[in-house]
PDB file of N, CA and C in Angstrom:
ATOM      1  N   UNK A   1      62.953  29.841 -31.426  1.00  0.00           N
ATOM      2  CA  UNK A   1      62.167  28.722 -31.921  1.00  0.00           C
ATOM      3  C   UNK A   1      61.193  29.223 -32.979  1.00  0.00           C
ATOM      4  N   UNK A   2      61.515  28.389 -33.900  1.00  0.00           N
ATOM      5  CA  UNK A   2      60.234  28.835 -35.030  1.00  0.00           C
ATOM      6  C   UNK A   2      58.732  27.809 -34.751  1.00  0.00           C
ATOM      7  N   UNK A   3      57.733  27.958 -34.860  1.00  0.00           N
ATOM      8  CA  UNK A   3      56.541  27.032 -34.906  1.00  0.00           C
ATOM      9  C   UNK A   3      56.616  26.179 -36.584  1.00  0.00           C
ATOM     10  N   UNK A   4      57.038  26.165 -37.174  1.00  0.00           N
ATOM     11  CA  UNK A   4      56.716  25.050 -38.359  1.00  0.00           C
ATOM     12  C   UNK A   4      56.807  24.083 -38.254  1.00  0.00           C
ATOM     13  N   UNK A   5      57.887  23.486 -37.745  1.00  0.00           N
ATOM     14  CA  UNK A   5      58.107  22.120 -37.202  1.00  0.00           C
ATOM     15  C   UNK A   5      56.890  21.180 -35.993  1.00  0.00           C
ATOM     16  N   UNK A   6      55.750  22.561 -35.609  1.00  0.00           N
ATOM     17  CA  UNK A   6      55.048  21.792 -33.967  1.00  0.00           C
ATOM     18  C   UNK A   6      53.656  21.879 -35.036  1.00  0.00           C
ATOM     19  N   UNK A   7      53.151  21.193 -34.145  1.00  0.00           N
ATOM     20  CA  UNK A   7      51.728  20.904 -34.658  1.00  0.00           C
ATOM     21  C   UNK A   7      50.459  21.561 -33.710  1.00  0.00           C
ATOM     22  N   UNK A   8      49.883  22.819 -34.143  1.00  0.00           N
ATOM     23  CA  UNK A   8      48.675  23.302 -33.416  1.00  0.00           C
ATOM     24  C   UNK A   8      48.074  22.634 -32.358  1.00  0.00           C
ATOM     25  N   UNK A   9      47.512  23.327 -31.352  1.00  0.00           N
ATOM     26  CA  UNK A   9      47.039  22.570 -30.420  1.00  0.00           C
ATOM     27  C   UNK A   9      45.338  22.907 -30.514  1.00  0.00           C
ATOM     28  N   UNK A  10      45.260  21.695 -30.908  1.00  0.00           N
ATOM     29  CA  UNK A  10      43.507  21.767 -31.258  1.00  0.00           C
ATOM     30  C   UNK A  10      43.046  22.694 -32.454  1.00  0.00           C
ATOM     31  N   UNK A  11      42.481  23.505 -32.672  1.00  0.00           N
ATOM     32  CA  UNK A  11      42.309  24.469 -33.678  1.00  0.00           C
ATOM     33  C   UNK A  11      42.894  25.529 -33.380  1.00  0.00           C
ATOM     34  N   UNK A  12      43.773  26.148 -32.318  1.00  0.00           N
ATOM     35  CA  UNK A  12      44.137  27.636 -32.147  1.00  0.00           C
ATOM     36  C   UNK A  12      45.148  27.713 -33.124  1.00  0.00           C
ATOM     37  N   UNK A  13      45.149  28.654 -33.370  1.00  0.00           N
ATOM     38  CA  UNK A  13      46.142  29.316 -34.855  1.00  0.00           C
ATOM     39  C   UNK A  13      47.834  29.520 -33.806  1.00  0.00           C
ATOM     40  N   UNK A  14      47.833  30.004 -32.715  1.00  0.00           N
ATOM     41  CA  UNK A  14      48.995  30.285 -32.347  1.00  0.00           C
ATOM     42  C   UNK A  14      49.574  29.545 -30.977  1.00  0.00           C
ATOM     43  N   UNK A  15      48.929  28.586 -30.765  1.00  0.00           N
ATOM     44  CA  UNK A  15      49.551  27.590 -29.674  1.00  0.00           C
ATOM     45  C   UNK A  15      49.414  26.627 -30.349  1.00  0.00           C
ATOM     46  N   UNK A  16      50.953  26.260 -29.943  1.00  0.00           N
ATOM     47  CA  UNK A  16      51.494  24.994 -30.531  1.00  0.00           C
ATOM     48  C   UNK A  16      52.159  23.779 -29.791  1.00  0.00           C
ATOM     49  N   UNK A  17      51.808  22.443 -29.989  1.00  0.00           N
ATOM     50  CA  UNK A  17      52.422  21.435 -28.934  1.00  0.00           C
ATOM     51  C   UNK A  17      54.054  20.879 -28.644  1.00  0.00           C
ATOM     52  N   UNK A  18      54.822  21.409 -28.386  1.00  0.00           N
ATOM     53  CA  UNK A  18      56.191  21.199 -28.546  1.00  0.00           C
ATOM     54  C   UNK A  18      56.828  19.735 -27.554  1.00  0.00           C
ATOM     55  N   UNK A  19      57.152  19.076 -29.244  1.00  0.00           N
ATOM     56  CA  UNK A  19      57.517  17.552 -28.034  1.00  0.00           C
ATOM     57  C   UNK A  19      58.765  17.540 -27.219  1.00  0.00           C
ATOM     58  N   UNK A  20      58.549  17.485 -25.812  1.00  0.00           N
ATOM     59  CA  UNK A  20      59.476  17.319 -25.032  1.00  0.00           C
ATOM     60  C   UNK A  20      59.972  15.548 -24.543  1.00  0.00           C
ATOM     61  N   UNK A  21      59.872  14.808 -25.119  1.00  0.00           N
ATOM     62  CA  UNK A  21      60.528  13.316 -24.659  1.00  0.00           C
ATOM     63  C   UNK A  21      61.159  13.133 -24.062  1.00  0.00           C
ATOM     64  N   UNK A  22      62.374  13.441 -24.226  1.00  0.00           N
ATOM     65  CA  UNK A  22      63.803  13.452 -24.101  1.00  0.00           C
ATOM     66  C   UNK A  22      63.765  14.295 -22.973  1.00  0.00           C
ATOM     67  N   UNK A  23      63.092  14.746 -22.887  1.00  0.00           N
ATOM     68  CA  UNK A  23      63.188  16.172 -21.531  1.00  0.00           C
ATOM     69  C   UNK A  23      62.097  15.564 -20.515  1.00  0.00           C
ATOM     70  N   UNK A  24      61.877  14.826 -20.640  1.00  0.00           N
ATOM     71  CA  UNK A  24      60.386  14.781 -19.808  1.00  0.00           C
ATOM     72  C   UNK A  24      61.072  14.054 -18.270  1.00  0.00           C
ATOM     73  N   UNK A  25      60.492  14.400 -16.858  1.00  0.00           N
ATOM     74  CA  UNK A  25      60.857  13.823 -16.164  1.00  0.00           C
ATOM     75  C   UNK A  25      59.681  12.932 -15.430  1.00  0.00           C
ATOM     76  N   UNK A  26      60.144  11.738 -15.214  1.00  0.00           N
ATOM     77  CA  UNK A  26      59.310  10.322 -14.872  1.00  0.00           C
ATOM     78  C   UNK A  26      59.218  10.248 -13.155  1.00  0.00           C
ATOM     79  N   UNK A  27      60.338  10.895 -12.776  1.00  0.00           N
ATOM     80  CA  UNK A  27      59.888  10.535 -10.989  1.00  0.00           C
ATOM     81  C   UNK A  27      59.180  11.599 -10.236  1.00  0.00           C
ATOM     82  N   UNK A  28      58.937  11.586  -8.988  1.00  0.00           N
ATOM     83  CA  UNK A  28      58.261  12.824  -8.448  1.00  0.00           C
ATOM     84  C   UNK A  28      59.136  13.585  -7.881  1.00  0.00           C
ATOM     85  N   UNK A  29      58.661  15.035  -8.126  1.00  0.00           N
ATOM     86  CA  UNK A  29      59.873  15.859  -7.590  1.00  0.00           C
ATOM     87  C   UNK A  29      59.165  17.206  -6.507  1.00  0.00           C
ATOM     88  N   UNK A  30      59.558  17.533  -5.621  1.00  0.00           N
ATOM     89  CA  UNK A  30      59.084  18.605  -4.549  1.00  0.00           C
ATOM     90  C   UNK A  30      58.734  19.431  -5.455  1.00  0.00           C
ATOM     91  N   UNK A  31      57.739  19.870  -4.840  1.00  0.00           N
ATOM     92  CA  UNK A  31      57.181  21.210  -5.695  1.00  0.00           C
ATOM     93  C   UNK A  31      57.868  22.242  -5.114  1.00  0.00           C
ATOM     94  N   UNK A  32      58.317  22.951  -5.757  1.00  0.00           N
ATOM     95  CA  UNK A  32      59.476  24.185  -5.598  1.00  0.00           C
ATOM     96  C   UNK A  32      58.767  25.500  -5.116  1.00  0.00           C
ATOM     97  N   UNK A  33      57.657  25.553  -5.317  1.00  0.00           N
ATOM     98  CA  UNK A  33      56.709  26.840  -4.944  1.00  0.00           C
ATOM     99  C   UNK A  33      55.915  26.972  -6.804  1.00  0.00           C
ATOM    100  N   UNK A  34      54.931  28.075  -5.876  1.00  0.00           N
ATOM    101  CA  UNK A  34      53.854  28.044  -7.100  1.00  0.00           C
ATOM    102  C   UNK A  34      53.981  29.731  -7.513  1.00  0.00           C
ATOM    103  N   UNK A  35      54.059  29.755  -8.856  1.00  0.00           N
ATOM    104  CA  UNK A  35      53.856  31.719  -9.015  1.00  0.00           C
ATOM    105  C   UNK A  35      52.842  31.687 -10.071  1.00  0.00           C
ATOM    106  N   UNK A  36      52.596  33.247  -9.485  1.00  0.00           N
ATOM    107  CA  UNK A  36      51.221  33.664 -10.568  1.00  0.00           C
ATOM    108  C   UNK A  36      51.853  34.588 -10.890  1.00  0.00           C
ATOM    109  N   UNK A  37      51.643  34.394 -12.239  1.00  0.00           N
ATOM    110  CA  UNK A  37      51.789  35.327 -13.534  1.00  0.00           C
ATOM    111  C   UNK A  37      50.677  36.019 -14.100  1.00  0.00           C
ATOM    112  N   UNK A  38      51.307  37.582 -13.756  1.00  0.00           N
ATOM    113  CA  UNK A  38      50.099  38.332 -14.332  1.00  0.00           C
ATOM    114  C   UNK A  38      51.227  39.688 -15.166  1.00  0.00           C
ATOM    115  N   UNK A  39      50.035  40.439 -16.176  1.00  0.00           N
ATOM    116  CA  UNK A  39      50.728  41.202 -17.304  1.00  0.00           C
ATOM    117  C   UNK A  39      50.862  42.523 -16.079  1.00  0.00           C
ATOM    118  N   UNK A  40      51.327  43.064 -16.948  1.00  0.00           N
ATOM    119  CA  UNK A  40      51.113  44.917 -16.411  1.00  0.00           C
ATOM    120  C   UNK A  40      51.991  45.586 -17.115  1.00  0.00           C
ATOM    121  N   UNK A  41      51.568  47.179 -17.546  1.00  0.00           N
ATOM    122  CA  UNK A  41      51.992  48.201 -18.389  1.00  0.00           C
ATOM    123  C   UNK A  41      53.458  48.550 -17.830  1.00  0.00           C
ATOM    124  N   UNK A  42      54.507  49.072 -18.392  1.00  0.00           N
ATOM    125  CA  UNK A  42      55.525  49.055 -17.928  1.00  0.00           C
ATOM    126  C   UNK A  42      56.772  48.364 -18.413  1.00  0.00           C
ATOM    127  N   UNK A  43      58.153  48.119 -18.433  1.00  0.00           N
ATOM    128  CA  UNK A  43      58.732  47.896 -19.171  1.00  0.00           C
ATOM    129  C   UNK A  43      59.848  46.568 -18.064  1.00  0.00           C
ATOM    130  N   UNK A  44      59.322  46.746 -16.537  1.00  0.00           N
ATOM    131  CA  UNK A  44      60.160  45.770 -14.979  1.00  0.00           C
ATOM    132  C   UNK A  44      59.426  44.990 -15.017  1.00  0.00           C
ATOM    133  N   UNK A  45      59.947  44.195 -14.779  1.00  0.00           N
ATOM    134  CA  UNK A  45      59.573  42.562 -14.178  1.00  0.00           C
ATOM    135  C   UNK A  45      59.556  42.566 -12.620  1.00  0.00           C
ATOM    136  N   UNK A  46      58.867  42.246 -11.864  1.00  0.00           N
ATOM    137  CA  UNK A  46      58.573  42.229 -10.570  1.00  0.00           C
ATOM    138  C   UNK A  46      57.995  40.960  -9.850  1.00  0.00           C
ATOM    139  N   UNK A  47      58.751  40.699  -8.840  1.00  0.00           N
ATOM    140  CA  UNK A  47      58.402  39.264  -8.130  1.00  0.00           C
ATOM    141  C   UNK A  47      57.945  39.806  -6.571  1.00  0.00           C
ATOM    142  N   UNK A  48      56.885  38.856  -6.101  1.00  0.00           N
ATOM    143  CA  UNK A  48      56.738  39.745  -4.755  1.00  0.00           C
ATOM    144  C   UNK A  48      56.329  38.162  -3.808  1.00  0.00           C
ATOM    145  N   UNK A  49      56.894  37.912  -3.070  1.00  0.00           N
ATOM    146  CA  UNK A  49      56.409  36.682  -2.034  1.00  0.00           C
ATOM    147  C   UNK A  49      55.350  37.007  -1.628  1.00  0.00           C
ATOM    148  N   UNK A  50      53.792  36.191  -1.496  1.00  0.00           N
ATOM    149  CA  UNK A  50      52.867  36.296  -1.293  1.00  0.00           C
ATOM    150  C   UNK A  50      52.979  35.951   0.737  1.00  0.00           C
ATOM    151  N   UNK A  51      51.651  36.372   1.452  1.00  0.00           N
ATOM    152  CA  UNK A  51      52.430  36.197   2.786  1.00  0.00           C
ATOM    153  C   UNK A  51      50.709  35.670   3.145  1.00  0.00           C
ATOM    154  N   UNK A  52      50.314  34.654   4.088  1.00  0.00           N
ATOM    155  CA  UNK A  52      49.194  34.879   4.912  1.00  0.00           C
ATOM    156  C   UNK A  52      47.719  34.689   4.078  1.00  0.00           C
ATOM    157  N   UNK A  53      46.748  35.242   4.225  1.00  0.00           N
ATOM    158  CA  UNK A  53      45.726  35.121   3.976  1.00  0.00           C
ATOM    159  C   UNK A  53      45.531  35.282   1.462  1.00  0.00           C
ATOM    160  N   UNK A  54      46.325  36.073   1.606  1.00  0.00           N
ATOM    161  CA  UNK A  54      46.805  36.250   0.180  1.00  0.00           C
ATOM    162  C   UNK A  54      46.881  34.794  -0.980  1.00  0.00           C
ATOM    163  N   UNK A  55      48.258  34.316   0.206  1.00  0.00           N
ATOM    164  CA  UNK A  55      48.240  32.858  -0.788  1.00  0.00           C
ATOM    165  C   UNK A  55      46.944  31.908  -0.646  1.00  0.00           C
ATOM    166  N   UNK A  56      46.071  31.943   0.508  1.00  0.00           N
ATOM    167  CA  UNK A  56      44.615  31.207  -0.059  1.00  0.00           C
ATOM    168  C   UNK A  56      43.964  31.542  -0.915  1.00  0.00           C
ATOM    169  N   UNK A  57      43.672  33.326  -0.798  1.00  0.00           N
ATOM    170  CA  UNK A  57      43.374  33.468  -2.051  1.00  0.00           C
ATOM    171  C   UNK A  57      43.993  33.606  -3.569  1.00  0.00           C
ATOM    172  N   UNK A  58      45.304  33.072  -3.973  1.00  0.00           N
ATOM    173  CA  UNK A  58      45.716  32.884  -4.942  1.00  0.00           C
ATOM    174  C   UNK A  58      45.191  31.388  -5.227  1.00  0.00           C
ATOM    175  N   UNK A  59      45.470  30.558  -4.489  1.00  0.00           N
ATOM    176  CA  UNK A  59      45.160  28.842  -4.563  1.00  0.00           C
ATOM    177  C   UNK A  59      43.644  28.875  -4.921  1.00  0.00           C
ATOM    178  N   UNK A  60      42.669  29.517  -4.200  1.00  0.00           N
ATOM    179  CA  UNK A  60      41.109  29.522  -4.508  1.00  0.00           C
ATOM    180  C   UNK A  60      41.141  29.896  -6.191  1.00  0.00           C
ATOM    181  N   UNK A  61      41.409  31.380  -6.211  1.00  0.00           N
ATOM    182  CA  UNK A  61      41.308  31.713  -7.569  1.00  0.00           C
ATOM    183  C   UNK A  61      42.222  30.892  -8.861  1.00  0.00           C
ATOM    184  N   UNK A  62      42.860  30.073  -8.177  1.00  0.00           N
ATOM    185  CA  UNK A  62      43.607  29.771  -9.504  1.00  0.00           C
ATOM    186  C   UNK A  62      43.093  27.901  -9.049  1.00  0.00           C
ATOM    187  N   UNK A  63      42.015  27.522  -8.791  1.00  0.00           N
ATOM    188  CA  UNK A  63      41.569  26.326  -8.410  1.00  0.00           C
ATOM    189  C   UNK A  63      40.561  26.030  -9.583  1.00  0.00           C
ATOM    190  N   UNK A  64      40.945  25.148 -10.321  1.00  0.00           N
ATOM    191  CA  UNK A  64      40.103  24.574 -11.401  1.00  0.00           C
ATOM    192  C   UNK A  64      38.555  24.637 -11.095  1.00  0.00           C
ATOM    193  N   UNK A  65      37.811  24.965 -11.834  1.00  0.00           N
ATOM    194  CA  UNK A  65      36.515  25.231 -11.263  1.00  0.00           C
ATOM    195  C   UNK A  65      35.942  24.834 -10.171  1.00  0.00           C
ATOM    196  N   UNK A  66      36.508  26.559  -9.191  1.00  0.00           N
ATOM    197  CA  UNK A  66      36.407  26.746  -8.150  1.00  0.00           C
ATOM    198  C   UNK A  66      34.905  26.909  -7.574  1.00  0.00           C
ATOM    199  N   UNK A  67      33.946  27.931  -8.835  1.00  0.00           N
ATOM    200  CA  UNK A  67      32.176  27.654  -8.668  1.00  0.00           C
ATOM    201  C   UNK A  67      31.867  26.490  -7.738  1.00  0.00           C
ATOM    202  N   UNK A  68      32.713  25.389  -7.848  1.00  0.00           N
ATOM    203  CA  UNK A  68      32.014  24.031  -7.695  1.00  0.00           C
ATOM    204  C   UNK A  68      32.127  23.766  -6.231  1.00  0.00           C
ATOM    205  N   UNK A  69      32.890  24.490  -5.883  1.00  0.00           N
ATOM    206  CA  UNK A  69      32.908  23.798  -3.915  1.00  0.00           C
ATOM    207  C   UNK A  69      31.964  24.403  -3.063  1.00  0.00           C
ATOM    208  N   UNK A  70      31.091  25.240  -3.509  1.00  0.00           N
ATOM    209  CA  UNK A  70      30.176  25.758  -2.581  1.00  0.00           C
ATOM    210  C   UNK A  70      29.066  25.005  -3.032  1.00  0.00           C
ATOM    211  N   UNK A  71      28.610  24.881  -4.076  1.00  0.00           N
ATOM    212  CA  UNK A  71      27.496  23.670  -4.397  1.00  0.00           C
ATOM    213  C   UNK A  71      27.703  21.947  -4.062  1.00  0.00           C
ATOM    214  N   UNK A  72      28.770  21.990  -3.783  1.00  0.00           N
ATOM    215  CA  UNK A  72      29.068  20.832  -3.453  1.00  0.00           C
ATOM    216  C   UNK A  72      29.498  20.546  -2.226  1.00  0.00           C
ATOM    217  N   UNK A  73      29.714  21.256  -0.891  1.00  0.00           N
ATOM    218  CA  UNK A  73      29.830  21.809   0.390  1.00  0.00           C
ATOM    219  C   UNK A  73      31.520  21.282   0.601  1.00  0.00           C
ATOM    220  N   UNK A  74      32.145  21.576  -0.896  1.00  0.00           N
ATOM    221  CA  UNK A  74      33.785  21.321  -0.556  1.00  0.00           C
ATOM    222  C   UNK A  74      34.238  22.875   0.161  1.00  0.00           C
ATOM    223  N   UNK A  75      34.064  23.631   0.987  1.00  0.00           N
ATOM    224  CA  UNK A  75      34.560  24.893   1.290  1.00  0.00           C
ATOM    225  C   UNK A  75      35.685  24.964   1.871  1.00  0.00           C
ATOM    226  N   UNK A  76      34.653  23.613   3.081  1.00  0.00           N
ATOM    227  CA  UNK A  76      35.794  23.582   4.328  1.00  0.00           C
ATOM    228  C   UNK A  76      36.899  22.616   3.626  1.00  0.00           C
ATOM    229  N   UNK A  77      36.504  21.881   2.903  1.00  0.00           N
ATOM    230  CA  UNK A  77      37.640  20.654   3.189  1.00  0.00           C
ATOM    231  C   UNK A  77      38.535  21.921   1.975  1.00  0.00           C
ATOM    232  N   UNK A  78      38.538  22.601   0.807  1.00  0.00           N
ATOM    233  CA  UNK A  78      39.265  23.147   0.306  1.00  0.00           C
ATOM    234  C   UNK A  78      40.290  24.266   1.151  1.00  0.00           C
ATOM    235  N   UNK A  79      39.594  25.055   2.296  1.00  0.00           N
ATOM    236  CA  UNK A  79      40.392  25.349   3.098  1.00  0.00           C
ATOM    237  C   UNK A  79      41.365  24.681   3.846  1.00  0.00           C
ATOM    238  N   UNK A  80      40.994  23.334   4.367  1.00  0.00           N
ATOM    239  CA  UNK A  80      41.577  22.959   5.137  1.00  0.00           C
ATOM    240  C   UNK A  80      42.810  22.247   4.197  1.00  0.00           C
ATOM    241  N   UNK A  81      42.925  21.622   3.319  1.00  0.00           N
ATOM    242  CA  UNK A  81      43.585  21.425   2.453  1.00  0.00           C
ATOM    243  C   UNK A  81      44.738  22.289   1.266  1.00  0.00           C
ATOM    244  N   UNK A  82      43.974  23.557   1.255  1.00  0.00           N
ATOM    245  CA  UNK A  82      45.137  24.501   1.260  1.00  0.00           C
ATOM    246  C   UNK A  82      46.278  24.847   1.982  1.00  0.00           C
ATOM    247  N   UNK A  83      45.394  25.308   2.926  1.00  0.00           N
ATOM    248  CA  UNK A  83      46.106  26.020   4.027  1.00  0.00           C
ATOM    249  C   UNK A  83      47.148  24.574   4.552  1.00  0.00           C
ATOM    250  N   UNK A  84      47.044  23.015   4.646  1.00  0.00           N
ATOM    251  CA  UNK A  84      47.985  22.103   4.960  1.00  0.00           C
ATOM    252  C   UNK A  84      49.044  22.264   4.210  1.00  0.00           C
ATOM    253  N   UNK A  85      48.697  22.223   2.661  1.00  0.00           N
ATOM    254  CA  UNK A  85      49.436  22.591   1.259  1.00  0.00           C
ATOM    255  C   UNK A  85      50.745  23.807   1.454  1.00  0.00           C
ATOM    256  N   UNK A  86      49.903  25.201   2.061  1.00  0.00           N
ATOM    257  CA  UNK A  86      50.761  25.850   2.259  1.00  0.00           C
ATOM    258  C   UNK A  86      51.775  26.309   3.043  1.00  0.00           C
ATOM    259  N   UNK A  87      51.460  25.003   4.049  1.00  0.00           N
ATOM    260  CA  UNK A  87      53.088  25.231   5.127  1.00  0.00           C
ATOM    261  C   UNK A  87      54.182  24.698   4.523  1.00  0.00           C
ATOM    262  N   UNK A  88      53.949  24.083   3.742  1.00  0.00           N
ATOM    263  CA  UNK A  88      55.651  23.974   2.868  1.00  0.00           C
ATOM    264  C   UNK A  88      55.822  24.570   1.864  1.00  0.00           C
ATOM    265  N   UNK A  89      54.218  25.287   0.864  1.00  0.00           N
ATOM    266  CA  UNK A  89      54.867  25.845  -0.026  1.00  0.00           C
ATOM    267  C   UNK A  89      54.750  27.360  -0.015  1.00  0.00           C
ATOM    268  N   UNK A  90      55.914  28.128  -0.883  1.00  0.00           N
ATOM    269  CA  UNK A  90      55.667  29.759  -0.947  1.00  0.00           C
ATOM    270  C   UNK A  90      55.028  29.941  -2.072  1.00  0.00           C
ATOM    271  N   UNK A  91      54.682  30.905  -2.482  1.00  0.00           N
ATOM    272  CA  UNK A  91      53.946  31.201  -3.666  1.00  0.00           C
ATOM    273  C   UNK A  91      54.469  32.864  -3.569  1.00  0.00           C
ATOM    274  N   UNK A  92      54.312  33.082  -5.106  1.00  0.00           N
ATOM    275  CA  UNK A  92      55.133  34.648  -5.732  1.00  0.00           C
ATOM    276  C   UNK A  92      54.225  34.926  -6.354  1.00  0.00           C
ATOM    277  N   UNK A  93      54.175  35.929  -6.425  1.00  0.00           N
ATOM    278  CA  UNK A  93      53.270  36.682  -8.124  1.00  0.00           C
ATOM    279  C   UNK A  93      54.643  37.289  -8.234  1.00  0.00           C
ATOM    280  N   UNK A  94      54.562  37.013 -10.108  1.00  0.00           N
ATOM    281  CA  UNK A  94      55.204  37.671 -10.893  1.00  0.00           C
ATOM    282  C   UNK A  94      54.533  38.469 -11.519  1.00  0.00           C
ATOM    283  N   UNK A  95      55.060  39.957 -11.839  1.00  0.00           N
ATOM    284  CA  UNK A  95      54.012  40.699 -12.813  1.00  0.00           C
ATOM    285  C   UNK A  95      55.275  41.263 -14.055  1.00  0.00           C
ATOM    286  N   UNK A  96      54.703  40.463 -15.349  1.00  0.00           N
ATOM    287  CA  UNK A  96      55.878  40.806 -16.370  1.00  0.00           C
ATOM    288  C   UNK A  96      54.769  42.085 -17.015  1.00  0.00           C
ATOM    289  N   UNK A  97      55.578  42.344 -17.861  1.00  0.00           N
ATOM    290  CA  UNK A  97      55.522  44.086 -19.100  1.00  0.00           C
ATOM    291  C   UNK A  97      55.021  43.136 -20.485  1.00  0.00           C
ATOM    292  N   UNK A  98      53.652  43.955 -20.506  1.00  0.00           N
ATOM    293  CA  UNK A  98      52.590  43.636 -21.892  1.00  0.00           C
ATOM    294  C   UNK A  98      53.481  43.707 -23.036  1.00  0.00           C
ATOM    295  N   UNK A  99      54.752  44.366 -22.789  1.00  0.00           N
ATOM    296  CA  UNK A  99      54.936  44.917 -24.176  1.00  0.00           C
ATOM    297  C   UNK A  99      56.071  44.160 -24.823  1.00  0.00           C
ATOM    298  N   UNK A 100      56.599  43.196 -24.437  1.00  0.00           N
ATOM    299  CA  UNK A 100      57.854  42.785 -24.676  1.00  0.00           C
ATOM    300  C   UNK A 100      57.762  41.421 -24.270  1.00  0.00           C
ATOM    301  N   UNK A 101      58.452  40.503 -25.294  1.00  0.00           N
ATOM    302  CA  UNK A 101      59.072  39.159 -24.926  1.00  0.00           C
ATOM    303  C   UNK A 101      60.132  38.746 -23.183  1.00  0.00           C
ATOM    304  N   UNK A 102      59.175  37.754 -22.487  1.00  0.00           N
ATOM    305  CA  UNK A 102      59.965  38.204 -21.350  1.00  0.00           C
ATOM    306  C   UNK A 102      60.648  36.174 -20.473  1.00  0.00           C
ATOM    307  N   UNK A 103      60.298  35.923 -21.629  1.00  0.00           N
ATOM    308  CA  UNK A 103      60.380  33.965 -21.064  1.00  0.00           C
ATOM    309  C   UNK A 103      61.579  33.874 -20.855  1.00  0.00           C
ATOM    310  N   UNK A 104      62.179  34.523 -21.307  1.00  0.00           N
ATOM    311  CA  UNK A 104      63.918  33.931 -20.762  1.00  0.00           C
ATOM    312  C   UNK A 104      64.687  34.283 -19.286  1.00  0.00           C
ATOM    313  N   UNK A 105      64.094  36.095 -18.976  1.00  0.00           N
ATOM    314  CA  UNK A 105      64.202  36.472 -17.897  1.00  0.00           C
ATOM    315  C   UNK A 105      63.339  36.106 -17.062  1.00  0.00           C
ATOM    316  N   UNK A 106      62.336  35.212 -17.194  1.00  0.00           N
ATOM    317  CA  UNK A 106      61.134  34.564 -15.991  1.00  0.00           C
ATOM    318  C   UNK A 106      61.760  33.262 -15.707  1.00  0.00           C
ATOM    319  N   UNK A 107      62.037  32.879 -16.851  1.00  0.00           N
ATOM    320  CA  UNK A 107      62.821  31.157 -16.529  1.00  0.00           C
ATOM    321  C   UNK A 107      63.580  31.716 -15.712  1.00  0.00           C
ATOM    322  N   UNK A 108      64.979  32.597 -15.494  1.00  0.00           N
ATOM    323  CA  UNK A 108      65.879  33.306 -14.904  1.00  0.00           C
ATOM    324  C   UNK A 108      65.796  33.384 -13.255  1.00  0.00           C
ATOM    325  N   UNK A 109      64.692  34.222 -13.585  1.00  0.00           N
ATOM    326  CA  UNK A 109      64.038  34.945 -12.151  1.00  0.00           C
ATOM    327  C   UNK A 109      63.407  33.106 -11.003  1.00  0.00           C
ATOM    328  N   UNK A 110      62.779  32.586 -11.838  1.00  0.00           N
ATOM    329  CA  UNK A 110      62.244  31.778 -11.208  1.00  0.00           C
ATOM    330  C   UNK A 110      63.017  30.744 -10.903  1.00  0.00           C
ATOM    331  N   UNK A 111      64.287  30.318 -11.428  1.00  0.00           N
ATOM    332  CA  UNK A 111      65.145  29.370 -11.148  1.00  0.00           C
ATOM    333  C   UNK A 111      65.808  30.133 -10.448  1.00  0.00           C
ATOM    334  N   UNK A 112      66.595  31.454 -10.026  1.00  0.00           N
ATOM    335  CA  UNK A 112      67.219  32.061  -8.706  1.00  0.00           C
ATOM    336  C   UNK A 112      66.723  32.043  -7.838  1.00  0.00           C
ATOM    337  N   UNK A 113      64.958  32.425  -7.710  1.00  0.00           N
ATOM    338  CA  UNK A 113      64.341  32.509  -6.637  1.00  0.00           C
ATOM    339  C   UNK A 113      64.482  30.959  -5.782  1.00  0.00           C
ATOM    340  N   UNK A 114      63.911  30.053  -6.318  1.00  0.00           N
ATOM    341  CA  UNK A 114      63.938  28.991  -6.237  1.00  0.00           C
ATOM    342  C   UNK A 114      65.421  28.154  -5.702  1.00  0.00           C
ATOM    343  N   UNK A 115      66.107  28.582  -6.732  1.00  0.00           N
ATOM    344  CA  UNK A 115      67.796  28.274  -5.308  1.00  0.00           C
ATOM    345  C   UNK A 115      68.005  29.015  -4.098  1.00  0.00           C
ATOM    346  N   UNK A 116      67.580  30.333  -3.694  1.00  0.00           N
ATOM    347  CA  UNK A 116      67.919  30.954  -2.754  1.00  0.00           C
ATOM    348  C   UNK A 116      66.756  29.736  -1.774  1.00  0.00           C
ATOM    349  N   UNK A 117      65.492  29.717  -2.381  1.00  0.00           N
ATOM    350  CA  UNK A 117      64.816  28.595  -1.200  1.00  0.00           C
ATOM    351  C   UNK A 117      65.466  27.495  -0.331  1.00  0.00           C
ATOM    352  N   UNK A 118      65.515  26.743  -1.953  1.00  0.00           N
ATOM    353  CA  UNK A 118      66.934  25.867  -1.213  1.00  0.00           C
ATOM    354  C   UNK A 118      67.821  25.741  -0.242  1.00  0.00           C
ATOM    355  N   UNK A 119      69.031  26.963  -0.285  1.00  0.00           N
ATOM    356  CA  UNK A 119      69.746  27.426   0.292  1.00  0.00           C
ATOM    357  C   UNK A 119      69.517  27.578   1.982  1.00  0.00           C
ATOM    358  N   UNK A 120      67.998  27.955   1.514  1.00  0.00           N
ATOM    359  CA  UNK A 120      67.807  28.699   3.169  1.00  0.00           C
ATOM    360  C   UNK A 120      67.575  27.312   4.309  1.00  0.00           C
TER     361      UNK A 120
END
């Protein structure tokens, strides 16, 4: 994909809004599981199922301004609401390689993982 054809997103010089229409889906669909994507030095791609106390803290840290539930005495109800959240879902960290283009083998990785769920 080249960017000439998309139009910047807001002022950033290198994110761009790519129209999906035609692709877009209108009904609700199971959430398949959640992964966190993080970089690391190295040249492997690595997926690891998160287990137990881990995936709360992935959901906390990756919770839209999370600052806000202790000033606002959401603690408990954010626990308790996770942790409901996470009996159906799994969650992965992926850790891709700084150094290299890697979206095609993550789409890859994450649509296999995701059928073996299925499956089971």
């Amino acid at each position: 994909m080249t960017n000439r054809s998309f139009k910047p997103i807001a002022y950033r010089e290198e994110k761009f809004s790519v129209p999906i229409e035609q692709q877009f889906e209108t009904s609700c669909l199971p959430l398949a599981g959640i992964f966190e994507l993080t970089k690391k030095d190295g040249e492997k791609i690595e997926i690891k199922e998160k287990r137990k106390l881990e995936r709360l803290q992935i959901l906390y840290k990756h919770t839209f301004r999370n600052s806000f539930l202790q000033p606002l005495g959401l603690l408990e109800w954010h626990l308790i609401t996770t942790s409901k959240f996470l009996e159906s879902t799994s969650i992965y960290k992926i850790e891709r390689p700084k150094s290299r283009f890697t979206v095609n083998e993550l789409v890859e990785l994450i649509l296999t993982k995701q059928k073996g769920e299925e499956d089971k």
